[in-house]
PDB file of N, CA and C in Angstrom:
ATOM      1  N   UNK A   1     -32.739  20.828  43.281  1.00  0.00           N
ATOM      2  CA  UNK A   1     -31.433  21.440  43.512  1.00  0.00           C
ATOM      3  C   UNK A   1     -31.155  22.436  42.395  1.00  0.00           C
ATOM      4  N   UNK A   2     -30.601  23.761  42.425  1.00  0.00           N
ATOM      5  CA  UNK A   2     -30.047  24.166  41.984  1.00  0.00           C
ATOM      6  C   UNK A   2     -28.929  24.223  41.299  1.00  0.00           C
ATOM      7  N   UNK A   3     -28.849  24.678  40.358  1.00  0.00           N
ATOM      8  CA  UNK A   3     -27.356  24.649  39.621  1.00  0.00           C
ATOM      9  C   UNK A   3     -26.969  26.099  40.105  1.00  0.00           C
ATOM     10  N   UNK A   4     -25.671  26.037  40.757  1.00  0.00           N
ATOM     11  CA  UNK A   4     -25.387  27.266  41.790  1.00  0.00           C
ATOM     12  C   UNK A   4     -25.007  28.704  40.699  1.00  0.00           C
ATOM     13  N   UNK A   5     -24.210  27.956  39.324  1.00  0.00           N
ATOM     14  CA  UNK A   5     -24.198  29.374  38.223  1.00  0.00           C
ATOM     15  C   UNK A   5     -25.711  29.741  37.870  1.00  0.00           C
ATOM     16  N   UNK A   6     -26.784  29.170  37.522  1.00  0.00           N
ATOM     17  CA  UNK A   6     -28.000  29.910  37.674  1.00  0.00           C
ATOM     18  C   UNK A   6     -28.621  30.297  38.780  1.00  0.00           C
ATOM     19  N   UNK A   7     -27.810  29.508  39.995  1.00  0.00           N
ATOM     20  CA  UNK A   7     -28.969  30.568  41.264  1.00  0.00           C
ATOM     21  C   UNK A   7     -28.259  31.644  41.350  1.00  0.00           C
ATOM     22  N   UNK A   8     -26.986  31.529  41.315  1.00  0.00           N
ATOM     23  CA  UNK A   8     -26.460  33.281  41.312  1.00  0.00           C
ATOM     24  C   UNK A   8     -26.786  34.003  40.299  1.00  0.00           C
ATOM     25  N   UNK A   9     -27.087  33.621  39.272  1.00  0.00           N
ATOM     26  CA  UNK A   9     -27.705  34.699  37.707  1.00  0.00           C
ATOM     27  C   UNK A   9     -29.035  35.019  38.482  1.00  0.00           C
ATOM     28  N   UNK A  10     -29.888  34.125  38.495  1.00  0.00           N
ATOM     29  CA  UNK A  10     -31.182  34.408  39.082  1.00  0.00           C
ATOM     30  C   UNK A  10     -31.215  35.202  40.715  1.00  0.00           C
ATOM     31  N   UNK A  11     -30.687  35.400  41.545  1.00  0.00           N
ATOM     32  CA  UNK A  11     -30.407  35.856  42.643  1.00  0.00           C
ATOM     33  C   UNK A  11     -29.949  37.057  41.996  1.00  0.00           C
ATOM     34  N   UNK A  12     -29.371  37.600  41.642  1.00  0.00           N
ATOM     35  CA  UNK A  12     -28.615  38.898  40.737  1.00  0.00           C
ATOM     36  C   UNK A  12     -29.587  39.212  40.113  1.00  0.00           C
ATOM     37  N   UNK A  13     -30.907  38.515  39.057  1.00  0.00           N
ATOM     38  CA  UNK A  13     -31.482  38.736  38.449  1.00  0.00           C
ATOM     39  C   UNK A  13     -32.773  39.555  39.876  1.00  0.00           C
ATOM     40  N   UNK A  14     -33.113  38.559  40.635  1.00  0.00           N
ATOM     41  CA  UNK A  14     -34.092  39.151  41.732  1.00  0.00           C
ATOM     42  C   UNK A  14     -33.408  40.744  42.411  1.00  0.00           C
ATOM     43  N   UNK A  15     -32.114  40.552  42.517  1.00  0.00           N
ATOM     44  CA  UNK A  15     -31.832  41.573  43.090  1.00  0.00           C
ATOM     45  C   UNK A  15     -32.048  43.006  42.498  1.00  0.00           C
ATOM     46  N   UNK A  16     -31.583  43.032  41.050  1.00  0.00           N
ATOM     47  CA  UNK A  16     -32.016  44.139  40.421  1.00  0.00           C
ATOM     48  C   UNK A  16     -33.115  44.412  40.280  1.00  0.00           C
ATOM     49  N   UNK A  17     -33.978  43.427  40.163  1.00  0.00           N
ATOM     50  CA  UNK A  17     -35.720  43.804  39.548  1.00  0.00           C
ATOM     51  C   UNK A  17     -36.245  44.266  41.067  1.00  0.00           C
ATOM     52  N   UNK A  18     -35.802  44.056  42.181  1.00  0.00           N
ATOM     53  CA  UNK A  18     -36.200  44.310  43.741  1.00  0.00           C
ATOM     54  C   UNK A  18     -35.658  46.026  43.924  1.00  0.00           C
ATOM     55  N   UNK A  19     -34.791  46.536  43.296  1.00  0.00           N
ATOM     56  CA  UNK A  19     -34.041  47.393  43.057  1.00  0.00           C
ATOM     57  C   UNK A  19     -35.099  48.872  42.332  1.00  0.00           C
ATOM     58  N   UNK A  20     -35.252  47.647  41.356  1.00  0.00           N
ATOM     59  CA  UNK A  20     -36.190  48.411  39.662  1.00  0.00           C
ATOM     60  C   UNK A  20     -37.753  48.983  40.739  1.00  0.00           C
ATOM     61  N   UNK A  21     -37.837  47.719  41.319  1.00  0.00           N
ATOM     62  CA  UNK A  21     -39.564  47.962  41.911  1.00  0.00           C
ATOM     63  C   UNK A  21     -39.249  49.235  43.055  1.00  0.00           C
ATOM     64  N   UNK A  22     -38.072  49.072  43.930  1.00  0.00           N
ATOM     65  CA  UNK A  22     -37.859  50.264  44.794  1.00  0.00           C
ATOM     66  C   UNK A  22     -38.418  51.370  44.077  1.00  0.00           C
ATOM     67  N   UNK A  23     -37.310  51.759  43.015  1.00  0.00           N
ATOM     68  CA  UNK A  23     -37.088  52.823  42.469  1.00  0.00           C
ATOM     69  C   UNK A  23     -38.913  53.502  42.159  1.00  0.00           C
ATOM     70  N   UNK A  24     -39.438  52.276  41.326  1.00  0.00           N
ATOM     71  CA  UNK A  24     -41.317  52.774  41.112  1.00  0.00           C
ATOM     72  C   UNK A  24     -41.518  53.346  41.734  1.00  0.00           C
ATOM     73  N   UNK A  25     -41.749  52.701  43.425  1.00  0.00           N
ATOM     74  CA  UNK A  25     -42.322  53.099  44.184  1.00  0.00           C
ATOM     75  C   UNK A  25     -42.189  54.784  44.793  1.00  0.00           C
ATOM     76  N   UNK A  26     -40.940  54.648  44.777  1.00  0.00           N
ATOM     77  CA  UNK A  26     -40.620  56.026  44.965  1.00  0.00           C
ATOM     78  C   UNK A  26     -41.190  57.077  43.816  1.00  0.00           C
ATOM     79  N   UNK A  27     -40.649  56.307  42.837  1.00  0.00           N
ATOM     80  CA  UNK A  27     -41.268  57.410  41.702  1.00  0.00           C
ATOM     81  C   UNK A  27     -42.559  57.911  41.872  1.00  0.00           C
ATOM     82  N   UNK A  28     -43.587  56.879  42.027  1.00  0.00           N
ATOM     83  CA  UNK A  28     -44.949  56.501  42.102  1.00  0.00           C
ATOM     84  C   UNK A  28     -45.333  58.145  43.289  1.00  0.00           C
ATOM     85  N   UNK A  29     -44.593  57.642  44.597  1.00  0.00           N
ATOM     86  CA  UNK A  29     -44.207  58.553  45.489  1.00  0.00           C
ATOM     87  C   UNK A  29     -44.354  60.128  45.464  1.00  0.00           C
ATOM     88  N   UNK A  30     -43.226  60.247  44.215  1.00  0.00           N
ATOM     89  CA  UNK A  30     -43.284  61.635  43.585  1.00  0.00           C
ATOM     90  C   UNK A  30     -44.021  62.062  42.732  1.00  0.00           C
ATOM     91  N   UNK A  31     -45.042  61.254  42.415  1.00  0.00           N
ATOM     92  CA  UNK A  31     -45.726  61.729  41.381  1.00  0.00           C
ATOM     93  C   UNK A  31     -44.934  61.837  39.927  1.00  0.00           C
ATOM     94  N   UNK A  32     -44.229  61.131  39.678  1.00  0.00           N
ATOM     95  CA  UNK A  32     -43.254  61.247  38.204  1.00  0.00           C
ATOM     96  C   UNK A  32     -44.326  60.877  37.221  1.00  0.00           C
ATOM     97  N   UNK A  33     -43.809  61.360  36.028  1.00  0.00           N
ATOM     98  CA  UNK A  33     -44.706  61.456  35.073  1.00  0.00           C
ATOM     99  C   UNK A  33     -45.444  60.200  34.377  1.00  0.00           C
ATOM    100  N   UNK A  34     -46.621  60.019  34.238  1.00  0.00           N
ATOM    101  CA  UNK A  34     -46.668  59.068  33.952  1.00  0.00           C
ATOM    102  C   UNK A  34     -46.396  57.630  33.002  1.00  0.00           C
ATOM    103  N   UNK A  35     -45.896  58.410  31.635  1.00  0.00           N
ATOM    104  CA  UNK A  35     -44.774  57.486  30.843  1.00  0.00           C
ATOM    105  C   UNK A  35     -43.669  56.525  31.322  1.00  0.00           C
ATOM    106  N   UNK A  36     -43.115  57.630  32.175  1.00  0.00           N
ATOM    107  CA  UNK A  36     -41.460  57.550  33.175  1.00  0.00           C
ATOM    108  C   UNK A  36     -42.078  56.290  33.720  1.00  0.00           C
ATOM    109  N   UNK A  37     -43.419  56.014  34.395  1.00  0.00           N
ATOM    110  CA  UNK A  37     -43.856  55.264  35.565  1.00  0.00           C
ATOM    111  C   UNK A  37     -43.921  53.967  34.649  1.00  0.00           C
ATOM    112  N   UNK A  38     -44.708  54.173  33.708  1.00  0.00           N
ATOM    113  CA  UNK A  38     -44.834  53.113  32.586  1.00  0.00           C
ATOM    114  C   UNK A  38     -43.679  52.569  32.060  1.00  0.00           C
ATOM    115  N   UNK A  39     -42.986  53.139  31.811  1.00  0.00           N
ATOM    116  CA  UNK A  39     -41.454  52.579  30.905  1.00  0.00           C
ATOM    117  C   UNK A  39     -40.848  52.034  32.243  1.00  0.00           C
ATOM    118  N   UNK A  40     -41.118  52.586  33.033  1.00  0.00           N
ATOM    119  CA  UNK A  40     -40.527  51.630  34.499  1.00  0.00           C
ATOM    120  C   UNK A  40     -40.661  50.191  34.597  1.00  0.00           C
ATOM    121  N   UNK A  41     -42.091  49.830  34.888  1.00  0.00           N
ATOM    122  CA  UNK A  41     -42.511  49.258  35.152  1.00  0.00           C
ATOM    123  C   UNK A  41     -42.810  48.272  33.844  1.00  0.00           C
ATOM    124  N   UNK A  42     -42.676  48.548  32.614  1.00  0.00           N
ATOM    125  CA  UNK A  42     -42.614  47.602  31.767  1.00  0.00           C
ATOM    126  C   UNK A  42     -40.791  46.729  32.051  1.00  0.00           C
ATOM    127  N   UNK A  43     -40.073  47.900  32.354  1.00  0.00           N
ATOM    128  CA  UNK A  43     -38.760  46.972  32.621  1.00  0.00           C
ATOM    129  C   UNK A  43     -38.369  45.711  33.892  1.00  0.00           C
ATOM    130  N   UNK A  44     -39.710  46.579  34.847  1.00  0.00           N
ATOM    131  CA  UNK A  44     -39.542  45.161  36.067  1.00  0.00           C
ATOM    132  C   UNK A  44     -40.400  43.975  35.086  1.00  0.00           C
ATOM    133  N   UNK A  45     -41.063  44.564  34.401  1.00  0.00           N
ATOM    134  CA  UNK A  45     -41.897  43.439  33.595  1.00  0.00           C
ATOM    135  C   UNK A  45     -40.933  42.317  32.794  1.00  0.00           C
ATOM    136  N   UNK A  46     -40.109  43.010  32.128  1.00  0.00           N
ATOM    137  CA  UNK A  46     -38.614  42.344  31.287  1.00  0.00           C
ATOM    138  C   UNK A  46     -37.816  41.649  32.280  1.00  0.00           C
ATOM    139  N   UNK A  47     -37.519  42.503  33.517  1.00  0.00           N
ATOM    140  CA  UNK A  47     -36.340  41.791  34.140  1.00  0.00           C
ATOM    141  C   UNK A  47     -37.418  40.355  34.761  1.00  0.00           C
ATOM    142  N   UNK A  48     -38.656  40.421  35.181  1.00  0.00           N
ATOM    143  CA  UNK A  48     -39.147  39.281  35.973  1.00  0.00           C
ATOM    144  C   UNK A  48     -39.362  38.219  35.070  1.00  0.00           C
ATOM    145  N   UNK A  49     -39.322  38.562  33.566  1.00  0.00           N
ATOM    146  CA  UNK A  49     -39.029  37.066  32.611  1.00  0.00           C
ATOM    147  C   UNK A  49     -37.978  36.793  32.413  1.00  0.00           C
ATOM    148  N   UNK A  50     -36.851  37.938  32.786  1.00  0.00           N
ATOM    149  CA  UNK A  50     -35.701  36.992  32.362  1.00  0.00           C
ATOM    150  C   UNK A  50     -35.606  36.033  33.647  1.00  0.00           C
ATOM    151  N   UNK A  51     -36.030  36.812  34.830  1.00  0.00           N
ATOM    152  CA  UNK A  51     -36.252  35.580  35.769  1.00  0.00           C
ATOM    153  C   UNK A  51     -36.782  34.435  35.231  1.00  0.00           C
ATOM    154  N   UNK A  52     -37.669  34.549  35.632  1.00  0.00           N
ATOM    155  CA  UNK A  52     -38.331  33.164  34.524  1.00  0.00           C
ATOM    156  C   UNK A  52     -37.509  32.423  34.053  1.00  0.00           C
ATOM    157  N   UNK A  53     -37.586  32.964  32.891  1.00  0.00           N
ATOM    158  CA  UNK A  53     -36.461  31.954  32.305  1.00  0.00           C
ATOM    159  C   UNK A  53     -35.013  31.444  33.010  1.00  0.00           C
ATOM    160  N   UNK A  54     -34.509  31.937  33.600  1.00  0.00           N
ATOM    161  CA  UNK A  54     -33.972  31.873  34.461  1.00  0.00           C
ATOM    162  C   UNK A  54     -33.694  30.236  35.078  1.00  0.00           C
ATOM    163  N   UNK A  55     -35.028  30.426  36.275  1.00  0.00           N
ATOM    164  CA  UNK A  55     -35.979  29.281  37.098  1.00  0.00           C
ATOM    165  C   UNK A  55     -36.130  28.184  35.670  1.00  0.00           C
ATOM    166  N   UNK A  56     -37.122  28.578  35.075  1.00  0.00           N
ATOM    167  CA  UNK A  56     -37.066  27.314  34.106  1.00  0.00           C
ATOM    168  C   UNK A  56     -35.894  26.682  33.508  1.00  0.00           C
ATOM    169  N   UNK A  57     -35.097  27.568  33.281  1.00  0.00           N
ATOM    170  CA  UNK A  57     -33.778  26.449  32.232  1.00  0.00           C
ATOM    171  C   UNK A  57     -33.624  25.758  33.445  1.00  0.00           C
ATOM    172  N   UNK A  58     -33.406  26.338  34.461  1.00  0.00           N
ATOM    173  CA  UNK A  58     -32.759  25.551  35.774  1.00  0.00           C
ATOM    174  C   UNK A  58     -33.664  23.722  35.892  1.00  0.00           C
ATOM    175  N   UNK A  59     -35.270  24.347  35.945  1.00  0.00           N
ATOM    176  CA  UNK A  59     -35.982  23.052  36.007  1.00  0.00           C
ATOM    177  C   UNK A  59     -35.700  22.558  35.231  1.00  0.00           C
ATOM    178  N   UNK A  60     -35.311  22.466  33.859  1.00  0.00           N
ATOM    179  CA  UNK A  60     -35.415  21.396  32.881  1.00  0.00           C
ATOM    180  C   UNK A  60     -34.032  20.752  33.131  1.00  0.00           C
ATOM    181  N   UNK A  61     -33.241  21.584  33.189  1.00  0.00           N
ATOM    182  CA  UNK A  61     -31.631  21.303  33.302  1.00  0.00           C
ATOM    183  C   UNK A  61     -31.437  19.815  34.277  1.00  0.00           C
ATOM    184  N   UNK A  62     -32.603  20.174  35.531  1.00  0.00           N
ATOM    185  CA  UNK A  62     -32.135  19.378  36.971  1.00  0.00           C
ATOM    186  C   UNK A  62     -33.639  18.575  36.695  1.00  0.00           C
ATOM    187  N   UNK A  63     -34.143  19.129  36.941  1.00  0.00           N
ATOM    188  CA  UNK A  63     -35.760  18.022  37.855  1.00  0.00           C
ATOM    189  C   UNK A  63     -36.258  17.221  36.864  1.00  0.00           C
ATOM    190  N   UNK A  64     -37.089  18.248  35.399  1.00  0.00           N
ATOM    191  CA  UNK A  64     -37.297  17.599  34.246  1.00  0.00           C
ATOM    192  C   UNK A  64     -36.247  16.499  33.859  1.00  0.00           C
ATOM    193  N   UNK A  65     -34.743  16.825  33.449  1.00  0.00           N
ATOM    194  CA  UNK A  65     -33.733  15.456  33.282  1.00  0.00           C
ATOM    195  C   UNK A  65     -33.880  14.504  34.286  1.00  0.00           C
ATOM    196  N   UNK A  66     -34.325  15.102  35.536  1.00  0.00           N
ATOM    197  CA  UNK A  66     -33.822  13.436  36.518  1.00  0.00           C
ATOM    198  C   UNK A  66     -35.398  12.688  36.364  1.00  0.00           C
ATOM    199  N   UNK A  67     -36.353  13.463  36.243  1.00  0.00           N
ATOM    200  CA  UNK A  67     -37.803  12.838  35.782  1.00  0.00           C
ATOM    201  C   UNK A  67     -37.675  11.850  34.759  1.00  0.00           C
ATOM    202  N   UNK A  68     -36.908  12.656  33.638  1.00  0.00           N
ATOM    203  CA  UNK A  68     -37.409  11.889  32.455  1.00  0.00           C
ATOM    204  C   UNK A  68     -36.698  10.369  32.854  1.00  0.00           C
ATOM    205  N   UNK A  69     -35.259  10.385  33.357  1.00  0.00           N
ATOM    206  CA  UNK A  69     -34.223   9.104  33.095  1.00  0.00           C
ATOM    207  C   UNK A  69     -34.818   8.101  34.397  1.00  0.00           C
ATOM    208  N   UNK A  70     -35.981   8.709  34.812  1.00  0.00           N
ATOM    209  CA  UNK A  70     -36.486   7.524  35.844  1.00  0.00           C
ATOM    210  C   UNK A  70     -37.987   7.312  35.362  1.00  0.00           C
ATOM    211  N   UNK A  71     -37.896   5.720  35.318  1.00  0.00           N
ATOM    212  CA  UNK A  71     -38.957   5.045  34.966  1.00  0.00           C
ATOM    213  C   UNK A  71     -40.556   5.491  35.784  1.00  0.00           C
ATOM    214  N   UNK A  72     -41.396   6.309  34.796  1.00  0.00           N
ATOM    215  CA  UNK A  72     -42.579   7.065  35.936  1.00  0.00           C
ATOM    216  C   UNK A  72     -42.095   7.979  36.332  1.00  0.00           C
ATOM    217  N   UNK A  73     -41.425   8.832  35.966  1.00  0.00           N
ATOM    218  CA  UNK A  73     -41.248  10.291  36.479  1.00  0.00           C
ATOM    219  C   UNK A  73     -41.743  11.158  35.369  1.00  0.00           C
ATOM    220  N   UNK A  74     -41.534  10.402  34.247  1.00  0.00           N
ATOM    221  CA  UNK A  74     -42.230  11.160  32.504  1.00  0.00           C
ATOM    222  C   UNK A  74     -43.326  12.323  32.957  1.00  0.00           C
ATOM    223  N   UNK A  75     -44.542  11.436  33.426  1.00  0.00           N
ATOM    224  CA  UNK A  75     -45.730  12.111  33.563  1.00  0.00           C
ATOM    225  C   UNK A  75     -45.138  13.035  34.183  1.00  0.00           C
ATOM    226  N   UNK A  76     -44.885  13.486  35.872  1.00  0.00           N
ATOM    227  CA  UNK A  76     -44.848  14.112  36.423  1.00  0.00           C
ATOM    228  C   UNK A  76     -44.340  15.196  35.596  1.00  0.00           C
ATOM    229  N   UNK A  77     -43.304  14.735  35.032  1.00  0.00           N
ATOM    230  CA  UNK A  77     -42.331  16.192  34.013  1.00  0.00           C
ATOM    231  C   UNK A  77     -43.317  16.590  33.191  1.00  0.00           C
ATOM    232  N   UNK A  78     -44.341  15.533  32.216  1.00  0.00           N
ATOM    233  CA  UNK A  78     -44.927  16.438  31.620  1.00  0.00           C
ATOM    234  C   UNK A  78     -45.902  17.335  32.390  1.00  0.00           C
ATOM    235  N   UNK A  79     -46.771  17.076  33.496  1.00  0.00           N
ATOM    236  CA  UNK A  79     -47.677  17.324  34.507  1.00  0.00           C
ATOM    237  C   UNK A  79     -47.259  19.467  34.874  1.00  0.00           C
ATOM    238  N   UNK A  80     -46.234  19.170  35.260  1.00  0.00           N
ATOM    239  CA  UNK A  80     -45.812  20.397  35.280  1.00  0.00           C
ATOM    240  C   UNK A  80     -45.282  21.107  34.358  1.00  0.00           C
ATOM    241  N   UNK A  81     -44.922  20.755  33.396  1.00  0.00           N
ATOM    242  CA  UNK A  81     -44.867  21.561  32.263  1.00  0.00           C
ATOM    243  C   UNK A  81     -45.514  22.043  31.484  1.00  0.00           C
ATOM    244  N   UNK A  82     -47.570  21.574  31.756  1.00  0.00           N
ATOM    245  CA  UNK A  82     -48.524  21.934  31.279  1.00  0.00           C
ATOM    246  C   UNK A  82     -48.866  23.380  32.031  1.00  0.00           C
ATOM    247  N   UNK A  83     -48.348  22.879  33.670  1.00  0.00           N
ATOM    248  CA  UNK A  83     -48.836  23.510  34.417  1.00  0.00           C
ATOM    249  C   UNK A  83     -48.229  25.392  34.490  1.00  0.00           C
ATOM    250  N   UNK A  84     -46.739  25.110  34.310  1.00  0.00           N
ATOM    251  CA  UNK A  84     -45.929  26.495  33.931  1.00  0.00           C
ATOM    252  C   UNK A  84     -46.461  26.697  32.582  1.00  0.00           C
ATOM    253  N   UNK A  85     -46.877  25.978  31.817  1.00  0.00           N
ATOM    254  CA  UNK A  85     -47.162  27.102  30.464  1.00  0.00           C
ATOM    255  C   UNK A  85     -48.230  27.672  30.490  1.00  0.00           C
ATOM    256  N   UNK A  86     -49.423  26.960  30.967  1.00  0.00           N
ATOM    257  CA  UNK A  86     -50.965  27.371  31.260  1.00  0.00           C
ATOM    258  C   UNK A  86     -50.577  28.686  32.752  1.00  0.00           C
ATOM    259  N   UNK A  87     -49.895  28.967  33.112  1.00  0.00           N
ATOM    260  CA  UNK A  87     -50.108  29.841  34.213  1.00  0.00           C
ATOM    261  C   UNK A  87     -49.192  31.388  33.476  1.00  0.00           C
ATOM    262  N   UNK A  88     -48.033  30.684  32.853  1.00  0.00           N
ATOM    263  CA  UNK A  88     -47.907  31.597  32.052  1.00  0.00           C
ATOM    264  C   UNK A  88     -48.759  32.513  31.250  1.00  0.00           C
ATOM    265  N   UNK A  89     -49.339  31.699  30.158  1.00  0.00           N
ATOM    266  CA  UNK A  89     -50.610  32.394  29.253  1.00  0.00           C
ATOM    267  C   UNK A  89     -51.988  32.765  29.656  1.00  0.00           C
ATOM    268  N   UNK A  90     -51.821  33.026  30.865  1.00  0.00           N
ATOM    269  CA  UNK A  90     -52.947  33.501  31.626  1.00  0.00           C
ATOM    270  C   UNK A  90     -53.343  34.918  32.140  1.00  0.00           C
TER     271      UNK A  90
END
């Protein structure tokens, strides 16, 4: 479940970076210069971690807490938390 003040940050957050990627494409489109294209696209790069982060506080906030306070849910919390950091640094 969601915590509905971060799905609307994160929903707001998707919306702009969906926005940011339009805009590339078009650029891309026009042939804009290639810096312009770069500094672009490093910012969908910024806005899709603040996503991230985003999604994650949310998991720890909800799934990770209800994992940990139930007997045998530990692993699982840690299980995936290996799993988002290793996919991260990849």
């Amino acid at each position: 479940m969601l915590d509905q003040k971060l799905k609307q940050r994160a929903i707001h957050r998707a919306k702009i970076t969906r926005g940011q990627l339009d805009g590339l494409i078009k650029a891309i489109e026009n042939e804009t210069y290639c810096t312009e294209l770069l500094g672009q696209s490093l910012s969908i790069q910024r806005s899709l971690k603040s996503l991230d982060a985003f999604l994650l506080e949310n998991h720890l906030r909800t799934h990770v807490k209800h994992q940990m306070q139930n007997k045998g849910g530990e692993e699982k919390a840690v299980q995936e938390l290996i799993k988002v950091y290793t996919l991260s640094n990849k």
